[in-house]
N, C-alpha and C. Protein backbone atom coordinates (compact mmCIF):
# COMPACT_ATOMS: atom_id res chain seq x y z
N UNK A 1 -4.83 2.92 3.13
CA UNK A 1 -6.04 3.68 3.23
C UNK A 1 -7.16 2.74 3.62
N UNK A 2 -7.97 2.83 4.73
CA UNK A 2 -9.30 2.32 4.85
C UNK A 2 -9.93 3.61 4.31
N UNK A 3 -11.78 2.95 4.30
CA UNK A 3 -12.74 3.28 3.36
C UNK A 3 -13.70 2.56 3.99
N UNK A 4 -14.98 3.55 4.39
CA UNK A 4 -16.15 2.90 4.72
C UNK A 4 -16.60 2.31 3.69
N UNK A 5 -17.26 1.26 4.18
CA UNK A 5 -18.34 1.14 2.75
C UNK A 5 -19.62 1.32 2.30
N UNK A 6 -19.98 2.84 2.93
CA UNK A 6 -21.06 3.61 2.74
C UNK A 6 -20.93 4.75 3.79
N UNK A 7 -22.44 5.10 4.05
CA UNK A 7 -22.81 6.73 4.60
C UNK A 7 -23.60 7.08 4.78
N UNK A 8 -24.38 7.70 6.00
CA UNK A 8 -25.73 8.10 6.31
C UNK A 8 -25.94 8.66 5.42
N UNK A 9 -27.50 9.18 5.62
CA UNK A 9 -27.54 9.99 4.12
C UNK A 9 -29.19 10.93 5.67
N UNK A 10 -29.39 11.93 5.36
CA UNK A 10 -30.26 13.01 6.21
C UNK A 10 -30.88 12.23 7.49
N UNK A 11 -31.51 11.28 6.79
CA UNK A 11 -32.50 10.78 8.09
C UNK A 11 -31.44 9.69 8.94
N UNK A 12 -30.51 9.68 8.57
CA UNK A 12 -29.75 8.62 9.70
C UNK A 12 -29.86 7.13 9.23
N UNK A 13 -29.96 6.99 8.16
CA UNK A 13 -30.33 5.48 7.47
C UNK A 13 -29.07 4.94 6.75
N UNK A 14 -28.12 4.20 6.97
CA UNK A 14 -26.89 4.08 6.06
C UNK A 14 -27.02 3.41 4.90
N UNK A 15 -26.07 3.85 4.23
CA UNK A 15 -26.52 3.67 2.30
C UNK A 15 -25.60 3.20 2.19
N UNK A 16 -25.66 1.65 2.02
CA UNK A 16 -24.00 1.07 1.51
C UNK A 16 -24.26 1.21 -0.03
N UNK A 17 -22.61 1.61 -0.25
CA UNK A 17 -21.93 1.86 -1.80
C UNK A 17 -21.65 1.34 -2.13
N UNK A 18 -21.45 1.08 -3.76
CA UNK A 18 -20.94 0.30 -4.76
C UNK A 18 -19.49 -0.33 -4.73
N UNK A 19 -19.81 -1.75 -4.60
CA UNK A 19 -18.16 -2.38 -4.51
C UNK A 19 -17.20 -1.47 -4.85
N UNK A 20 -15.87 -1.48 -4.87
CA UNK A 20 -15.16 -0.60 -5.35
C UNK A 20 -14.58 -1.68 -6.30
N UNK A 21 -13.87 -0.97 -7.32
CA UNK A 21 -13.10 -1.48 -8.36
C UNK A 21 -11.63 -1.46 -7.88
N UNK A 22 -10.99 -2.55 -7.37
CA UNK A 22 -9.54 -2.41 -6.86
C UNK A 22 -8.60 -1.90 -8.20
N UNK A 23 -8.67 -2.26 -9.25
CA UNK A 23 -7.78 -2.03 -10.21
C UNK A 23 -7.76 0.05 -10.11
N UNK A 24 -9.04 0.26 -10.46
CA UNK A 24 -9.45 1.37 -10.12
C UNK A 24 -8.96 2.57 -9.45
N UNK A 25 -9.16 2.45 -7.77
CA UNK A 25 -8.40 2.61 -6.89
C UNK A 25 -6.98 2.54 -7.11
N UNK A 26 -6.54 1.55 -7.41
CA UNK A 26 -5.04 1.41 -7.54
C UNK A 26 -4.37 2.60 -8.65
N UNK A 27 -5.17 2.48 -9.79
CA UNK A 27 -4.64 3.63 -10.45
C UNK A 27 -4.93 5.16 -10.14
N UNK A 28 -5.67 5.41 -9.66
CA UNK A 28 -6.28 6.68 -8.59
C UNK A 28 -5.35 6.80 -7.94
N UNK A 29 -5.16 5.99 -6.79
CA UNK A 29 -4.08 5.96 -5.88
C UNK A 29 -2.78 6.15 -6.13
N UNK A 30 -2.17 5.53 -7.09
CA UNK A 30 -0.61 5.83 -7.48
C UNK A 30 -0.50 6.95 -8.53
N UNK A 31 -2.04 7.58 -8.89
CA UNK A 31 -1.34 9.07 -9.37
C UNK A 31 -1.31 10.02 -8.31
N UNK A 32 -2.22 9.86 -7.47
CA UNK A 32 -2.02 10.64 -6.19
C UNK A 32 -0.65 10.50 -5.57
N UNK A 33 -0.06 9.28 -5.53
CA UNK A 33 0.87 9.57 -4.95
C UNK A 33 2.15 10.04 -5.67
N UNK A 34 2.06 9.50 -7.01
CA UNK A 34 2.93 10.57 -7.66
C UNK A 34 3.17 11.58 -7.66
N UNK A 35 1.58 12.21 -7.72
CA UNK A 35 1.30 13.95 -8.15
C UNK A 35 1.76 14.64 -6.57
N UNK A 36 1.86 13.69 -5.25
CA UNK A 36 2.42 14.24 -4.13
C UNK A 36 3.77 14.27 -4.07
N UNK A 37 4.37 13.09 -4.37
CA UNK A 37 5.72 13.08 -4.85
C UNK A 37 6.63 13.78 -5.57
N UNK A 38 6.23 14.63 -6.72
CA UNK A 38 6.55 15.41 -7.32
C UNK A 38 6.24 16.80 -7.37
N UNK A 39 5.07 17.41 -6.51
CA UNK A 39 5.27 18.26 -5.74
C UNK A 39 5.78 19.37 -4.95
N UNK A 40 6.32 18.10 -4.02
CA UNK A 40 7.00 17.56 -3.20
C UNK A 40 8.81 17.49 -3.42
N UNK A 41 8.89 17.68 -5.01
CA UNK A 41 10.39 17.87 -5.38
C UNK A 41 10.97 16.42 -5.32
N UNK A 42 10.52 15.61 -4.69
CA UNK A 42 10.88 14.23 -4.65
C UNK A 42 11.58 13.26 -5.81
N UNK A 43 10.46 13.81 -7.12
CA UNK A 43 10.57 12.74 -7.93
C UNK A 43 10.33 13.73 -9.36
N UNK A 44 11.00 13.48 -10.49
CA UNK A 44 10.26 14.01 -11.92
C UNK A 44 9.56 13.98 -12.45
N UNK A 45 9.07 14.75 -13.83
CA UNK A 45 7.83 13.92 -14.93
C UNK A 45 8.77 12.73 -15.46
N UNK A 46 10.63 12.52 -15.58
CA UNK A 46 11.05 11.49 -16.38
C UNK A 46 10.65 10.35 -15.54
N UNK A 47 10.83 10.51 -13.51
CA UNK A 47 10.64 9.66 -12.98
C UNK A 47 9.15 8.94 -13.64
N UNK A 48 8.63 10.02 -13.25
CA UNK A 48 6.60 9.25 -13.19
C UNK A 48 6.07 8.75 -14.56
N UNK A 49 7.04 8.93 -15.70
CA UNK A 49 6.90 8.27 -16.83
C UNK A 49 7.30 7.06 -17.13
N UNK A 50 8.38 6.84 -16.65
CA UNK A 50 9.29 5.71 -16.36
C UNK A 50 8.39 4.56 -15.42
N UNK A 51 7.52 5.09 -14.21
CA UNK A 51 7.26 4.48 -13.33
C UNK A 51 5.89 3.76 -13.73
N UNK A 52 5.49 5.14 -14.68
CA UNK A 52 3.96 4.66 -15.53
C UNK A 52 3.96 3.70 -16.42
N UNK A 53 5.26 3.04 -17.07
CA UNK A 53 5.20 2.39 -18.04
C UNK A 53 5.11 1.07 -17.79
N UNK A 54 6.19 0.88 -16.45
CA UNK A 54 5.99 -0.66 -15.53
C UNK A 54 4.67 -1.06 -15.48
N UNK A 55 5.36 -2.78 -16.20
CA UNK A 55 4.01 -3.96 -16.31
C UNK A 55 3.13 -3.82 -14.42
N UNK A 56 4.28 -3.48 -13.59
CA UNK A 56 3.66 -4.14 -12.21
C UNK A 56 4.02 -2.67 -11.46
N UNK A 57 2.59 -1.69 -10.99
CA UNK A 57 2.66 -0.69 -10.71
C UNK A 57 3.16 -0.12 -9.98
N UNK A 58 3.71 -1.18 -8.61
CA UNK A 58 4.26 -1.12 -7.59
C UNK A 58 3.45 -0.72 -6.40
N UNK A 59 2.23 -0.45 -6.85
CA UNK A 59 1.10 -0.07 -5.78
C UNK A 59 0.16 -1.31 -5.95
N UNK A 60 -0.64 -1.81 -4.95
CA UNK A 60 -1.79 -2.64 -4.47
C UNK A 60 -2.54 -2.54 -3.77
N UNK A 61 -4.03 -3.20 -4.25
CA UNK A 61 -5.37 -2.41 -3.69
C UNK A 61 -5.83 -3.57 -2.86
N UNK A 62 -6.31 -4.11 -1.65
CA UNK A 62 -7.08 -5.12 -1.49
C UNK A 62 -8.41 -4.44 -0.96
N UNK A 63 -9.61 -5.35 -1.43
CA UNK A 63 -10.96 -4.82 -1.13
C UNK A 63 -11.15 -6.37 -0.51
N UNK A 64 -10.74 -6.11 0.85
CA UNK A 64 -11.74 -7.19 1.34
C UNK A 64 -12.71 -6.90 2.01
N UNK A 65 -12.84 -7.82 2.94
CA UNK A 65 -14.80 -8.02 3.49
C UNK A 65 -14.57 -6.57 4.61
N UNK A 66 -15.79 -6.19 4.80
CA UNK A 66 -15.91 -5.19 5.71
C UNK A 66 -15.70 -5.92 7.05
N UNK A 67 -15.21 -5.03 7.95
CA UNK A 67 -15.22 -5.35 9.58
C UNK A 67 -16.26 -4.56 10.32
N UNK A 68 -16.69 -5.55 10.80
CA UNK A 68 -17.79 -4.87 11.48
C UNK A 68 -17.14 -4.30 13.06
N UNK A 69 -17.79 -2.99 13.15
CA UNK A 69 -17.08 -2.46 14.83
C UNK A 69 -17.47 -3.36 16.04
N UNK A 70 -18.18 -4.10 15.94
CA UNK A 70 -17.87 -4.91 17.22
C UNK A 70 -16.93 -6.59 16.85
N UNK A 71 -16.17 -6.18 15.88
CA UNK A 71 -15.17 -7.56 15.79
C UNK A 71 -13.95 -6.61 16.54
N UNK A 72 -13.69 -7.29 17.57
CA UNK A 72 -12.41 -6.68 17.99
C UNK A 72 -11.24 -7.16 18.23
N UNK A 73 -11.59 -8.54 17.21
CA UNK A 73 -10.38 -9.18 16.85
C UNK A 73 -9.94 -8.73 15.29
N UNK A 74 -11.06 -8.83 14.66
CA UNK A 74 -10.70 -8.28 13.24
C UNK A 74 -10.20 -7.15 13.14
N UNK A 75 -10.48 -6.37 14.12
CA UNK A 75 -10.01 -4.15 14.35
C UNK A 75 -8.55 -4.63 15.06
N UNK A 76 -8.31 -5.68 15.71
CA UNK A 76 -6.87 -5.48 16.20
C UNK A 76 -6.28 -5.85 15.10
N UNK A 77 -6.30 -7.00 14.51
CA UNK A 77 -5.62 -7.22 13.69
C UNK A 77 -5.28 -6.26 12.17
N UNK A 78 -6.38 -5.75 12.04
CA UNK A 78 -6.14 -4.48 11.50
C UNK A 78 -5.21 -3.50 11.11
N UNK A 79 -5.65 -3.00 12.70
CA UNK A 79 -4.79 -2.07 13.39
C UNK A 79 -2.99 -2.60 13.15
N UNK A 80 -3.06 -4.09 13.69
CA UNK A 80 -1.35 -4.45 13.85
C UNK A 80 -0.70 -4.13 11.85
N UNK A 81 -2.00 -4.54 11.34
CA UNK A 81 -1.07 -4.80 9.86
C UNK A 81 -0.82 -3.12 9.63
N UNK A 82 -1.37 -2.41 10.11
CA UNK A 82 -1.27 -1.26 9.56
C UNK A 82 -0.19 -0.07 9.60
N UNK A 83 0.11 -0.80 11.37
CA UNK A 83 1.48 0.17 12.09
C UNK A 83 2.56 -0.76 11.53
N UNK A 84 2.74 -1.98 10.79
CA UNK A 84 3.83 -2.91 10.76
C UNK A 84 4.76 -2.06 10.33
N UNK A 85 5.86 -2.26 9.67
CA UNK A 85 6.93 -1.63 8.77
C UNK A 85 6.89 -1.97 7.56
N UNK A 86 7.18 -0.79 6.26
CA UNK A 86 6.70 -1.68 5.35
C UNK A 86 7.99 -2.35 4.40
N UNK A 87 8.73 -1.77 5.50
CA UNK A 87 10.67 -2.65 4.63
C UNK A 87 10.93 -3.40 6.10
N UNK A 88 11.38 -4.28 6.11
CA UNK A 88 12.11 -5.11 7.22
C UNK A 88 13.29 -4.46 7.20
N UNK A 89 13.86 -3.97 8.89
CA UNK A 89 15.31 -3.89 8.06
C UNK A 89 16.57 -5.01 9.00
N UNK A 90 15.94 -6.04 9.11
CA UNK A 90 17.09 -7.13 8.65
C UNK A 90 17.10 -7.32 7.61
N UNK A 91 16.62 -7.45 6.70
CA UNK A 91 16.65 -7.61 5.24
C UNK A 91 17.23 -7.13 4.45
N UNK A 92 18.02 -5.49 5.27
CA UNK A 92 18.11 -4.37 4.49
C UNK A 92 20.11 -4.42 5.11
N UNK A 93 20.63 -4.28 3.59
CA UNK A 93 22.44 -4.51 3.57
C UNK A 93 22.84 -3.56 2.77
N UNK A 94 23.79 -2.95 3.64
CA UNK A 94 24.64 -1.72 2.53
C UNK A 94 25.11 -2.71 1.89
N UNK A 95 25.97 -2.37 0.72
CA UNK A 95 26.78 -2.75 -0.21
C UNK A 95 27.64 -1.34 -0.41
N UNK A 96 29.00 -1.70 0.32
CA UNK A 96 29.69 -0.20 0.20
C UNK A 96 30.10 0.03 -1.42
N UNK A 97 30.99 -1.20 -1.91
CA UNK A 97 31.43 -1.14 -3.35
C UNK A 97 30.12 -0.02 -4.09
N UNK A 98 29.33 0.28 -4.05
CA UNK A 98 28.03 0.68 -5.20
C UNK A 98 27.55 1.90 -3.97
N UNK A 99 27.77 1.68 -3.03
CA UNK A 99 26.83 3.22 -1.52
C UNK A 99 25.84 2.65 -2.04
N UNK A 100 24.96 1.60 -1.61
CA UNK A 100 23.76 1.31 -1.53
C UNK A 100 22.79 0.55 -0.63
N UNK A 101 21.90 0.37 -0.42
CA UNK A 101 20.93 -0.10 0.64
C UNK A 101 20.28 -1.13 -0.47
N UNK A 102 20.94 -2.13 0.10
CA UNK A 102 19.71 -3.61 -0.71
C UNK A 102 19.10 -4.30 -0.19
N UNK A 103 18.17 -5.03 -0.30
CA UNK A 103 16.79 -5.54 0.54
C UNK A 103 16.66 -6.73 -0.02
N UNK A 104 17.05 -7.86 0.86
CA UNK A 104 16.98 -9.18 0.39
C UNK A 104 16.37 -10.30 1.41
N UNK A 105 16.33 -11.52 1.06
CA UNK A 105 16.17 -12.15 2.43
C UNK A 105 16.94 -12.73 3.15
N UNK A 106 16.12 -13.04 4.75
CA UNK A 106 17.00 -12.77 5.48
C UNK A 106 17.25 -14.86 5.62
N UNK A 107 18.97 -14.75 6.26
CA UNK A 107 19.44 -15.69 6.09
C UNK A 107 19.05 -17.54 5.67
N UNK A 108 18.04 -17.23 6.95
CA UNK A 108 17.21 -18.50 7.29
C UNK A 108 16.33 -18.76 5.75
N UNK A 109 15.78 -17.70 5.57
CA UNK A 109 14.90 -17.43 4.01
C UNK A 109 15.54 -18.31 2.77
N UNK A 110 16.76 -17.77 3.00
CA UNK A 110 17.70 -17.87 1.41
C UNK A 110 18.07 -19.64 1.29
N UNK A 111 17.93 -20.36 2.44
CA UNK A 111 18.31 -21.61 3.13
C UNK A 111 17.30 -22.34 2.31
N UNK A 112 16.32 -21.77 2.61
CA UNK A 112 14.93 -21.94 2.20
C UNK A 112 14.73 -22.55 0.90
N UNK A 113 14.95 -21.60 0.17
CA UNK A 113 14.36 -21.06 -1.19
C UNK A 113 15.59 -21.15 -2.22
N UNK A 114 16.81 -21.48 -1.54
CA UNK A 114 18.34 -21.66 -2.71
C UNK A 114 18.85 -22.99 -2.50
């Protein structure tokens, strides 16, 4: 989600708004997407209870600096993070034994880091 960070107000004068509270947002945000999710038939109240109780919400807010419309390096870059994917899928390996889709890293990574 982008978010201006303000709004004309009658005479055409823009009124920037109060920082936002990322924690805030974040919890706003992941009941919304629950309450769409379930809906939606997607997911339960056992799911969204279960999901509510996790130390780490699985949702994240960043409030950084505003872009101004004539950065049109900052609006591309933007733009690119926004269309990215948000699972890689080299990363992504059935495991037939279990019928499952697991998400790990990819080879070069594991070289890395093991």
């Amino acid at each position: 989600m982008i978010a201006t960070d303000g709004c004309f107000d009658n005479s055409g004068r823009f009124m920037v708004g109060p920082e936002p509270n990322p924690k805030e947002l974040e919890h706003a945000f992941r009941r919304e997407v629950l309450k769409l999710l379930k809906a939606e038939g997607k997911i339960t109240d056992l799911v969204i209870e279960n999901m509510l109780s996790w130390y780490h919400s699985g949702f994240n807010v960043h409030c950084g600096n505003a872009i101004s419309p004539f950065d049109h390096n900052g609006l591309e870059r933007l733009a690119q993070y926004i269309i990215r994917a948000p699972i890689s899928q080299e990363r992504m390996t059935y495991v037939p034994a279990c019928r499952r889709v697991s998400q790990g890293y990819l080879q070069s990574q594991r070289r890395q880091y093991h």
